[in-house]
Each structure stands twice: as C-alpha cells, then as structure tokens.
C-alpha atoms as a PDB file:
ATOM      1  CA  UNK A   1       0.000   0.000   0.000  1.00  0.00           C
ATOM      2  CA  UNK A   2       1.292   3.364  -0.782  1.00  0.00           C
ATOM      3  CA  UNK A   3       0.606   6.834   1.110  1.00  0.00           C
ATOM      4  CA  UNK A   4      -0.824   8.295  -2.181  1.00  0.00           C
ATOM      5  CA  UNK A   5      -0.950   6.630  -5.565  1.00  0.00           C
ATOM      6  CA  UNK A   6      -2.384   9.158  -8.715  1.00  0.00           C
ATOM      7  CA  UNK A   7      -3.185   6.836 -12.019  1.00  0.00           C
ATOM      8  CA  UNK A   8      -4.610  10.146 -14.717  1.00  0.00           C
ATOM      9  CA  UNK A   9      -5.935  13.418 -12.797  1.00  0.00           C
ATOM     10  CA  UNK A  10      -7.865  16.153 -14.560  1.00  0.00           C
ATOM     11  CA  UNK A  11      -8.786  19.229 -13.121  1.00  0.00           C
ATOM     12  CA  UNK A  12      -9.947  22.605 -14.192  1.00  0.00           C
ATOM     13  CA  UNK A  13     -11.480  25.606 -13.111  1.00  0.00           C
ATOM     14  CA  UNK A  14     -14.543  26.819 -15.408  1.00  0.00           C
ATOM     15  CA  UNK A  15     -12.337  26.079 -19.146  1.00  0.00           C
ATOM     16  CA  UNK A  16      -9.024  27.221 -17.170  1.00  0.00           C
ATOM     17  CA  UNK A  17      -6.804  23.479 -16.902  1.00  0.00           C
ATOM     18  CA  UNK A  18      -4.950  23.649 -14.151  1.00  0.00           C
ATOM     19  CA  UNK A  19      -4.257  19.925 -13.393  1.00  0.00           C
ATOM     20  CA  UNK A  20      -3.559  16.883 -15.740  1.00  0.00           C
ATOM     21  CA  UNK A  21      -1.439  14.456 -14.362  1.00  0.00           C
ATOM     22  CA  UNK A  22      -0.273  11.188 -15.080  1.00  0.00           C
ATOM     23  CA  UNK A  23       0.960   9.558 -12.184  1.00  0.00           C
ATOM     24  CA  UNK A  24       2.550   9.635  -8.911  1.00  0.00           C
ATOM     25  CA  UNK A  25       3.398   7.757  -6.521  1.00  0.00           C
ATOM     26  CA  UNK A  26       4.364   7.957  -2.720  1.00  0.00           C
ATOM     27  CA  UNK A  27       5.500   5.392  -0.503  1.00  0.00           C
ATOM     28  CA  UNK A  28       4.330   4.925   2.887  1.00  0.00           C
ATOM     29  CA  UNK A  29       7.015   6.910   5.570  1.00  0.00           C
ATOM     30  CA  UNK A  30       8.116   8.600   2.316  1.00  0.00           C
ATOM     31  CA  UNK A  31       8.815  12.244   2.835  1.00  0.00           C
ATOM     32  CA  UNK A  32       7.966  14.414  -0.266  1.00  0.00           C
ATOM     33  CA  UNK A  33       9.058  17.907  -1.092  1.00  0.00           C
ATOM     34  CA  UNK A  34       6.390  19.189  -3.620  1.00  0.00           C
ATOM     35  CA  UNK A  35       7.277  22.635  -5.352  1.00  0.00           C
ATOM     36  CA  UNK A  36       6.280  24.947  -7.780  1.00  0.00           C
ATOM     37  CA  UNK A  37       5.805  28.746  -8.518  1.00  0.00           C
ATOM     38  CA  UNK A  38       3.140  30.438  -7.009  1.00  0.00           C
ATOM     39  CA  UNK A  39      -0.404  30.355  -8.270  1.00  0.00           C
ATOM     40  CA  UNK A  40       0.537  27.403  -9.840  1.00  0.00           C
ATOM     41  CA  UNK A  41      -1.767  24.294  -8.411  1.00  0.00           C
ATOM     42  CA  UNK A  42       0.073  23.049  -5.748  1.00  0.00           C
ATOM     43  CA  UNK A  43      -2.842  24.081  -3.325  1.00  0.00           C
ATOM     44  CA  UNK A  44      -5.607  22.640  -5.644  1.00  0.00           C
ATOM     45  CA  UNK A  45      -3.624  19.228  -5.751  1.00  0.00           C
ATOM     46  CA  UNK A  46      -3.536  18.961  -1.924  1.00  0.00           C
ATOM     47  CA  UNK A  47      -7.172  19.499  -1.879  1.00  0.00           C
ATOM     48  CA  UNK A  48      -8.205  16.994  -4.378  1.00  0.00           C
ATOM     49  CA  UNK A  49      -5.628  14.686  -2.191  1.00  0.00           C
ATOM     50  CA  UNK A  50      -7.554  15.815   1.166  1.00  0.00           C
ATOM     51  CA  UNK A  51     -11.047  15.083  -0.298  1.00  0.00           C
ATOM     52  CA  UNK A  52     -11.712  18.803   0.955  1.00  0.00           C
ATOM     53  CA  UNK A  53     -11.773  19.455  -3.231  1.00  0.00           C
ATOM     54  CA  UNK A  54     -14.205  16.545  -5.510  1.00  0.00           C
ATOM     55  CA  UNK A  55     -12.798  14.864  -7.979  1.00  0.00           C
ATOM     56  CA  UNK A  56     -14.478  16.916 -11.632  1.00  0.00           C
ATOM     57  CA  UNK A  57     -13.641  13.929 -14.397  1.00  0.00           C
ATOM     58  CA  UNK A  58     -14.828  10.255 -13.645  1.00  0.00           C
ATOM     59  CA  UNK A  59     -11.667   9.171 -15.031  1.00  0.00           C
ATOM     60  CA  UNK A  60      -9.130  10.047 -12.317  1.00  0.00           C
ATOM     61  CA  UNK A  61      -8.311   7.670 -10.183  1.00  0.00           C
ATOM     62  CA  UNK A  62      -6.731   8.810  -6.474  1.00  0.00           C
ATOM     63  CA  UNK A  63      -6.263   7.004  -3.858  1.00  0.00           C
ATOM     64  CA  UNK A  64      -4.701   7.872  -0.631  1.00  0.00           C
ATOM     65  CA  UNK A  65      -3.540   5.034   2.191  1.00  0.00           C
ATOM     66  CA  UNK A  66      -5.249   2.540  -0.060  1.00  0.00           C
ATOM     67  CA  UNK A  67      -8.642   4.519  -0.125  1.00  0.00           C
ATOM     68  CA  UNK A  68      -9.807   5.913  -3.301  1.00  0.00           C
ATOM     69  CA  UNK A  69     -11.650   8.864  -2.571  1.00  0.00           C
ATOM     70  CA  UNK A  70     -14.136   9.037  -5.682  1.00  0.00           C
ATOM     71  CA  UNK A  71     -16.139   6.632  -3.922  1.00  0.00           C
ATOM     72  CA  UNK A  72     -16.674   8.186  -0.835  1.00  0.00           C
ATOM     73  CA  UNK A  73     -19.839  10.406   0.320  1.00  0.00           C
ATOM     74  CA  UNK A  74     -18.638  13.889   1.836  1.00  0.00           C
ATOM     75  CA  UNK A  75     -19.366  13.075   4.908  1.00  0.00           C
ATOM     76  CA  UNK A  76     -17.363   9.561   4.615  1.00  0.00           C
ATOM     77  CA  UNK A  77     -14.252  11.618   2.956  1.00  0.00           C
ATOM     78  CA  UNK A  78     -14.251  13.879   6.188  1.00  0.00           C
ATOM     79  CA  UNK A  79     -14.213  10.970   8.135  1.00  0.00           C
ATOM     80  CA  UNK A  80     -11.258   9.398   6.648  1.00  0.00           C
ATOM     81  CA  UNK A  81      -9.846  12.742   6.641  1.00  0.00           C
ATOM     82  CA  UNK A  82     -10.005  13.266   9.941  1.00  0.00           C
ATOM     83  CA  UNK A  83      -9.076   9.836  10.878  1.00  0.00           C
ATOM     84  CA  UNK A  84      -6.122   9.143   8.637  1.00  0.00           C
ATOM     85  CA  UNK A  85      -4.715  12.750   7.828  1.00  0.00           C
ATOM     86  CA  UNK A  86      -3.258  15.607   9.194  1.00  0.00           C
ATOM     87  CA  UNK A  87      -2.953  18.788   7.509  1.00  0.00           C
ATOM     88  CA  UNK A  88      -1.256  22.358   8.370  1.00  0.00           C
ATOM     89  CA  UNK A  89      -3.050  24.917   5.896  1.00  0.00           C
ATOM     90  CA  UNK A  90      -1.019  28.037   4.803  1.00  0.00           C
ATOM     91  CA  UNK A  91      -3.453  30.360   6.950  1.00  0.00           C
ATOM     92  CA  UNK A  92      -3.424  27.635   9.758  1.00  0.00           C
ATOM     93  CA  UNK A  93      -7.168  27.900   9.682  1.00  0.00           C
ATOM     94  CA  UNK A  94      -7.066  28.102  13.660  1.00  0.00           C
ATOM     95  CA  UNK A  95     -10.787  29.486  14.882  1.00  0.00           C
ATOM     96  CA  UNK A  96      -9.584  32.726  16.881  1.00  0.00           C
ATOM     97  CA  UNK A  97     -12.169  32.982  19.219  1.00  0.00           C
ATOM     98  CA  UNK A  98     -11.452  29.367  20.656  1.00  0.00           C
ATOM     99  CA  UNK A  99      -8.797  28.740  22.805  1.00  0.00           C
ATOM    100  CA  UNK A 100      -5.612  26.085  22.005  1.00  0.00           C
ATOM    101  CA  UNK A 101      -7.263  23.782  23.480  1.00  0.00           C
ATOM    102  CA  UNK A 102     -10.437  23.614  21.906  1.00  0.00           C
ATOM    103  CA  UNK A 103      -8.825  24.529  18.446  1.00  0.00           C
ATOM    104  CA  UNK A 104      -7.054  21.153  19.385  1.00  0.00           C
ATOM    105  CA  UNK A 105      -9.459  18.663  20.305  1.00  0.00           C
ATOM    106  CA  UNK A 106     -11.440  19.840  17.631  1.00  0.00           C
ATOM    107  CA  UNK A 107      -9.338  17.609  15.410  1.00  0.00           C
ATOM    108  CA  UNK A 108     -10.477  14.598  17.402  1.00  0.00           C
ATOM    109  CA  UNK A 109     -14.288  14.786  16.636  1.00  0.00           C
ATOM    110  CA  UNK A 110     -14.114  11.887  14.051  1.00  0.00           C
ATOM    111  CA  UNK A 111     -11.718   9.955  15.246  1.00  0.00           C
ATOM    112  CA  UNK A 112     -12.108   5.880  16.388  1.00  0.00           C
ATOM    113  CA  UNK A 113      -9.786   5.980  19.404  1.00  0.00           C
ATOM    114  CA  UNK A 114     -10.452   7.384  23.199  1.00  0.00           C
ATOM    115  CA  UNK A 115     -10.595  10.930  22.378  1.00  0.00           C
ATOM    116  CA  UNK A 116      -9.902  11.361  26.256  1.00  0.00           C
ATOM    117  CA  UNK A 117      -6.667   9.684  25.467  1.00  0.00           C
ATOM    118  CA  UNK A 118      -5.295  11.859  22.763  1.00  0.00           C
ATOM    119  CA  UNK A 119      -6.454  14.732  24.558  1.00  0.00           C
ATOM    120  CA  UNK A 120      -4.121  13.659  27.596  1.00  0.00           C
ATOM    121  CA  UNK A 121      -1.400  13.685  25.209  1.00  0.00           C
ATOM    122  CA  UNK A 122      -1.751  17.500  24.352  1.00  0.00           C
ATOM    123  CA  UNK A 123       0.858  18.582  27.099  1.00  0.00           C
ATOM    124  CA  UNK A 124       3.441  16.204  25.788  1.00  0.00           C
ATOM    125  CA  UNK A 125       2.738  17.749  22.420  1.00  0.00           C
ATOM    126  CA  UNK A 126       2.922  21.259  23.434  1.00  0.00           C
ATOM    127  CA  UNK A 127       6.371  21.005  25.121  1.00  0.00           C
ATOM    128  CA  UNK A 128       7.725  18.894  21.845  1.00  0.00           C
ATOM    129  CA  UNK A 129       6.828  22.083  20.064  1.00  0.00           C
ATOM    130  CA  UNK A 130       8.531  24.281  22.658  1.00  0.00           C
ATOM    131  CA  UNK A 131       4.779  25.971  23.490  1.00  0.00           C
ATOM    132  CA  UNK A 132       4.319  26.639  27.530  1.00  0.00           C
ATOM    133  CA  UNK A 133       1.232  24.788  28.608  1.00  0.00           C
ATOM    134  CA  UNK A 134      -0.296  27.392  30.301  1.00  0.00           C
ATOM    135  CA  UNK A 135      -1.225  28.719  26.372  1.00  0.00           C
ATOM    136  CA  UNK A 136      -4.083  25.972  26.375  1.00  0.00           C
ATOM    137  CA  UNK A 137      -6.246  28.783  27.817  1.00  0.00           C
ATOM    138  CA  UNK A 138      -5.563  31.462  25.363  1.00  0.00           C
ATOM    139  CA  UNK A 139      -7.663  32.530  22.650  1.00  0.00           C
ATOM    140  CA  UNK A 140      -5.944  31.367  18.988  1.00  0.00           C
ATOM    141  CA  UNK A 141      -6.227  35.099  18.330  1.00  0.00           C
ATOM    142  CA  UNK A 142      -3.887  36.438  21.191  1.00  0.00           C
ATOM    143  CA  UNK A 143      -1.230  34.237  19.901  1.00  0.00           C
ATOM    144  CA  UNK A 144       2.160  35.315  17.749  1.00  0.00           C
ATOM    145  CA  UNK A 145       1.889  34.087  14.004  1.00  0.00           C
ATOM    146  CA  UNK A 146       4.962  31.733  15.424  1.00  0.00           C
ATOM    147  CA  UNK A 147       2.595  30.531  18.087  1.00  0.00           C
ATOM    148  CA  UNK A 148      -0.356  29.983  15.644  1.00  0.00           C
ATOM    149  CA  UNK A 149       1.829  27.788  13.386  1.00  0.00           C
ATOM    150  CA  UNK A 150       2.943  25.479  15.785  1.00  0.00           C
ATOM    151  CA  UNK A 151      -0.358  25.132  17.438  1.00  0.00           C
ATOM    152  CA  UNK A 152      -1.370  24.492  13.707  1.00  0.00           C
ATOM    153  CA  UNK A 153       1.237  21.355  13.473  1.00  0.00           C
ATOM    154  CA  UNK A 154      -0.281  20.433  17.404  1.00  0.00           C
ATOM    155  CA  UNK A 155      -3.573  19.743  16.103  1.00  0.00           C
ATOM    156  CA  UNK A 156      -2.737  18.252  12.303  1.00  0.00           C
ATOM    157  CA  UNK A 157      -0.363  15.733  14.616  1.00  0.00           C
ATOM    158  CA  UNK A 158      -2.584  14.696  17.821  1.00  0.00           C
ATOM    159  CA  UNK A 159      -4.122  12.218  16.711  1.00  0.00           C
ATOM    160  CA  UNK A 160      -0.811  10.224  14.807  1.00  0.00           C
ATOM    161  CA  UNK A 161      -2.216  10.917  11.181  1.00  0.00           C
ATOM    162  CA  UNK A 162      -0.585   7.936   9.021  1.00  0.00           C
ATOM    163  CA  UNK A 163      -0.207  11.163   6.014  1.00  0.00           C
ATOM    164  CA  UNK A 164       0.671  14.575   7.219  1.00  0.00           C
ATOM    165  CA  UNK A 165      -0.235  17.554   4.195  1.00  0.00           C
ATOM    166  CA  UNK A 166       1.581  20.689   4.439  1.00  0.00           C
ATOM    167  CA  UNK A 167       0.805  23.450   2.559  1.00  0.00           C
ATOM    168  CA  UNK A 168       3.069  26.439   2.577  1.00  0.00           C
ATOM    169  CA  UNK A 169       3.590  26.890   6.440  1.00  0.00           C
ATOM    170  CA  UNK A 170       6.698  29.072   6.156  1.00  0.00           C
ATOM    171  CA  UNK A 171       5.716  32.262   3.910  1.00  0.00           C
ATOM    172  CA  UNK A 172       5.360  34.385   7.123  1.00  0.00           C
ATOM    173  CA  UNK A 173       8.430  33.232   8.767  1.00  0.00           C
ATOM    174  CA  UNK A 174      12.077  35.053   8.732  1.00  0.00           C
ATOM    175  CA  UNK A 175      14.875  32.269   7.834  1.00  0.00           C
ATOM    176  CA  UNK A 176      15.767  31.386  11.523  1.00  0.00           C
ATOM    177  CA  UNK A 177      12.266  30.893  12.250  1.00  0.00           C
ATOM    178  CA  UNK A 178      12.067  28.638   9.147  1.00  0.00           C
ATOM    179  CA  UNK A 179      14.721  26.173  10.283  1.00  0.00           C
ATOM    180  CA  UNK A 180      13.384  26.148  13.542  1.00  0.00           C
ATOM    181  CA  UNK A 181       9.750  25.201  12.067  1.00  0.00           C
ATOM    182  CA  UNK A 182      11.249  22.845   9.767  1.00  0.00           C
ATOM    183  CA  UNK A 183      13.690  20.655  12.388  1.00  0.00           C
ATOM    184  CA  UNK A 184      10.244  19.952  14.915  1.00  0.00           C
ATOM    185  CA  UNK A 185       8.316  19.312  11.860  1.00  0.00           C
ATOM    186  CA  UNK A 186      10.669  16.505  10.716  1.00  0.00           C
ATOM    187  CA  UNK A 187      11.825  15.461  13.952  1.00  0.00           C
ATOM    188  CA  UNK A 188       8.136  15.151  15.003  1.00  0.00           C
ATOM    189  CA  UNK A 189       6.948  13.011  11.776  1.00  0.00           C
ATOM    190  CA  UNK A 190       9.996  11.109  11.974  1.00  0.00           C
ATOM    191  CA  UNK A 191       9.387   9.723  15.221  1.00  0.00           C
ATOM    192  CA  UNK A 192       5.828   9.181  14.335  1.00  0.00           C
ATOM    193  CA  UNK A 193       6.910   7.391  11.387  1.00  0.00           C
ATOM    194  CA  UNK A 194       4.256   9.514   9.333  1.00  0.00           C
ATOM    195  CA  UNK A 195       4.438  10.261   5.349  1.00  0.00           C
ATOM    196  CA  UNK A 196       5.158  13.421   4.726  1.00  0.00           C
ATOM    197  CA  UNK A 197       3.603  15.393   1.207  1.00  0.00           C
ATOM    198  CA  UNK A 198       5.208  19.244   1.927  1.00  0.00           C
ATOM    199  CA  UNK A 199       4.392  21.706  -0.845  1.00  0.00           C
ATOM    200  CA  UNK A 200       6.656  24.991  -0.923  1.00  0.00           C
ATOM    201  CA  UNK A 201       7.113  27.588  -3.533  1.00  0.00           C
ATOM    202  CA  UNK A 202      10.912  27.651  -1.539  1.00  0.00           C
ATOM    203  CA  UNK A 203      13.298  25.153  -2.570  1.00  0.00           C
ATOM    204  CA  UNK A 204      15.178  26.063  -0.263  1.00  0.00           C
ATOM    205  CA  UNK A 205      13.622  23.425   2.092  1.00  0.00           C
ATOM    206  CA  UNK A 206      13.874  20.668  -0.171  1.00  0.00           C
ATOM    207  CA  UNK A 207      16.802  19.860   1.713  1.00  0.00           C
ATOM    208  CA  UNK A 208      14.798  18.188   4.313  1.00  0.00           C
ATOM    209  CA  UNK A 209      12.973  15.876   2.392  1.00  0.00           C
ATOM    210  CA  UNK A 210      14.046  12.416   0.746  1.00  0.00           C
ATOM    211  CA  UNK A 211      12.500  12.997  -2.610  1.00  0.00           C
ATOM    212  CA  UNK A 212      12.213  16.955  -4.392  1.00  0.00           C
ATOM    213  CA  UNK A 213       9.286  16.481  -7.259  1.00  0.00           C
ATOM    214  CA  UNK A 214       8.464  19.530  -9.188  1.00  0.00           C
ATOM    215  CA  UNK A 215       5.070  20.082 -10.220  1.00  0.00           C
ATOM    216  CA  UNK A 216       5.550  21.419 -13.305  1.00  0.00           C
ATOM    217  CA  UNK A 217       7.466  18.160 -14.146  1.00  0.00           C
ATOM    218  CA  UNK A 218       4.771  15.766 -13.424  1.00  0.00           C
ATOM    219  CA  UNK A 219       1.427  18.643 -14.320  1.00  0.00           C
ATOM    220  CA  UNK A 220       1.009  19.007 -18.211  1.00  0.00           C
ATOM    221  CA  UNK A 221      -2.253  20.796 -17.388  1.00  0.00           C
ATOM    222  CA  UNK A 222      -1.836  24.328 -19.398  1.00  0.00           C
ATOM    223  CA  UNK A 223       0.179  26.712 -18.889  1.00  0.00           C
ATOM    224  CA  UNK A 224      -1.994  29.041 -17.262  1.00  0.00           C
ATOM    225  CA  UNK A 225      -1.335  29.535 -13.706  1.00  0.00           C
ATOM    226  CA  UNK A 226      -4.441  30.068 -11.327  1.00  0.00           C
END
C-alpha cells in the first residue's frame, strides 16, 4: 500500500486546466518535497488529495492510504480525513475565538480511538513544540503568528495521522524561524513514522525531504497559472 498513488488526474477551473497528471506515486514513511511557482496548483492538488476538493472527471483515479476517494460520500471523505490525515493549511485555519485547546481537540471529533486519550497527550505535544502549557487557555487570536503555526502542526499531529499535508507553512516566517519550524516538523513526523507530502514555492527546504518532485514536471495541465 502506498501513502498516495495518482493513475490520470484532470482538473480545471470553469475552461481554465490547471491539473492533468499522469501519475505519482508515494511510498508509505516517504517524505515528499512538492514545489512549484506560485499560483501554480500546488494548493488545488492537496485538496483533491484531502477530499476537501471533488474529484471533476470520472476518469481520475486517487487514492490515498489505499482509499480511493471518488467513492466516498462527503461526509465519509471527512471521516477518513479526519481519521487518517493531518494537515497544516497556509493560513493555519485556527478558529480565533477558541482557545488552544479547543482549536485542538477539535481535530479529534471523528476519530475511532479514546478521544480522552489523545487529549491527555496534548501537554506532551505542546512542550515537543517548545509551546508553555499554560497557552491551552488562550484565545488562537492572542497568539504570535509563530505561536499559531505550531499550534497548527499540534492539532494536524494529535491524533498520529498515518499522512501529514503541508501546505506552505513558512511564507510568514524570517529564515531562523524557518529552520526552527522545519527541524520539529521533521523530527516530530519522523518519530511518528508519518508520510510526509510538503508543498513549498521555496526550494530552499527541499533539503529536508528524501524525494524533491516539481510540479511542473509531473502537471502538463496548461500553462496558465491560477
């Protein structure tokens, strides 16, 4: 079983193509570096991979820890999201008015195991990521952007997703910042033996990653960036 396996995608917005590829492959524990300019569909891919985007053409075939995803209802693709994944969005999508906490467990609502159990595991998690725990009580809002983002990587990794998706986490950072973001992340999945699919307009980071594909290498989906 692979971590994601792509036989023929399609995708386009109104007439615009923006996706048509082939194939890809990633192994299970395999950590990918995914880049590409700007604008460019790396965001629309990790949707479509997430099940947060449908599939448009009945001819694509994806299928993500063994689970194709064309076949699901959207309830049963947030379910296996929520069980199986974690993701870190770009904006970190934290709900400001909740506190860490609840921004947290919020990632537990669909998931199979004691949710009492992963929540006891939230302190452990806060102090891998360097974050005091007294912050469980504070609004997402009051936080530092620094703060948001690793609260961001708290709740994509508290329940031990088998495929973490991250999408552009760093474009707010300053360089130390970056490294510092980028040696938890790793450490963190590499302990947790989780597959890895990192998408970056900065190749700068491919450096921490086993395999560097390039979208526009594997995409022959027009040439029009949206």
């Amino acid at each position: 079983m692979s971590a994601i396996t792509i036989n023929q995608l399609h995708f386009a917005y109104s007439d615009t193509p923006v996706l048509q590829i082939e194939s890809f492959d990633m192994a299970l524990g395999e950590r990918v570096f995914l880049s590409g300019p700007s604008g460019c569909g790396k965001s629309t891919l990790l949707n479509l991979l997430s099940g947060t985007l449908a599939q448009s053409d009945p001819r694509d075939s994806i299928q993500v820890l063994g689970q194709s995803l064309q076949v699901l209802t959207a309830r049963e693709s947030d379910q296996f999201r929520a069980r199986n994944m974690g993701i870190v969005f770009q904006q970190f999508n934290l709900i400001g008015y909740l506190t860490v906490a609840q921004n947290i467990a919020l990632s537990t609502e669909f998931h199979s195991c004691d949710k009492r159990q992963l929540l006891a595991q939230i302190p452990m998690l806060l102090n891998q990521l360097n974050l005091p725990e007294q912050i469980l009580n504070q609004t997402a809002n009051s936080l530092s952007v620094g703060q948001q983002q690793r609260v961001a990587i708290a709740r994509a990794m508290i329940h031990q997703p088998k495929l973490l998706i991250v999408d552009e986490p760093t474009s707010a950072l300053d360089e130390a910042a970056t490294d510092g973001f980028m040696d938890t992340l790793i450490s963190m999945s590499d302990a947790a033996q989780m597959s890895v699919l990192f998408v970056s307009h900065d190749q700068r980071l491919a450096r921490y990653f086993s395999r560097h594909v390039a979208l526009n290498d594997i995409n022959k989906g027009g040439s029009v960036c949206v």
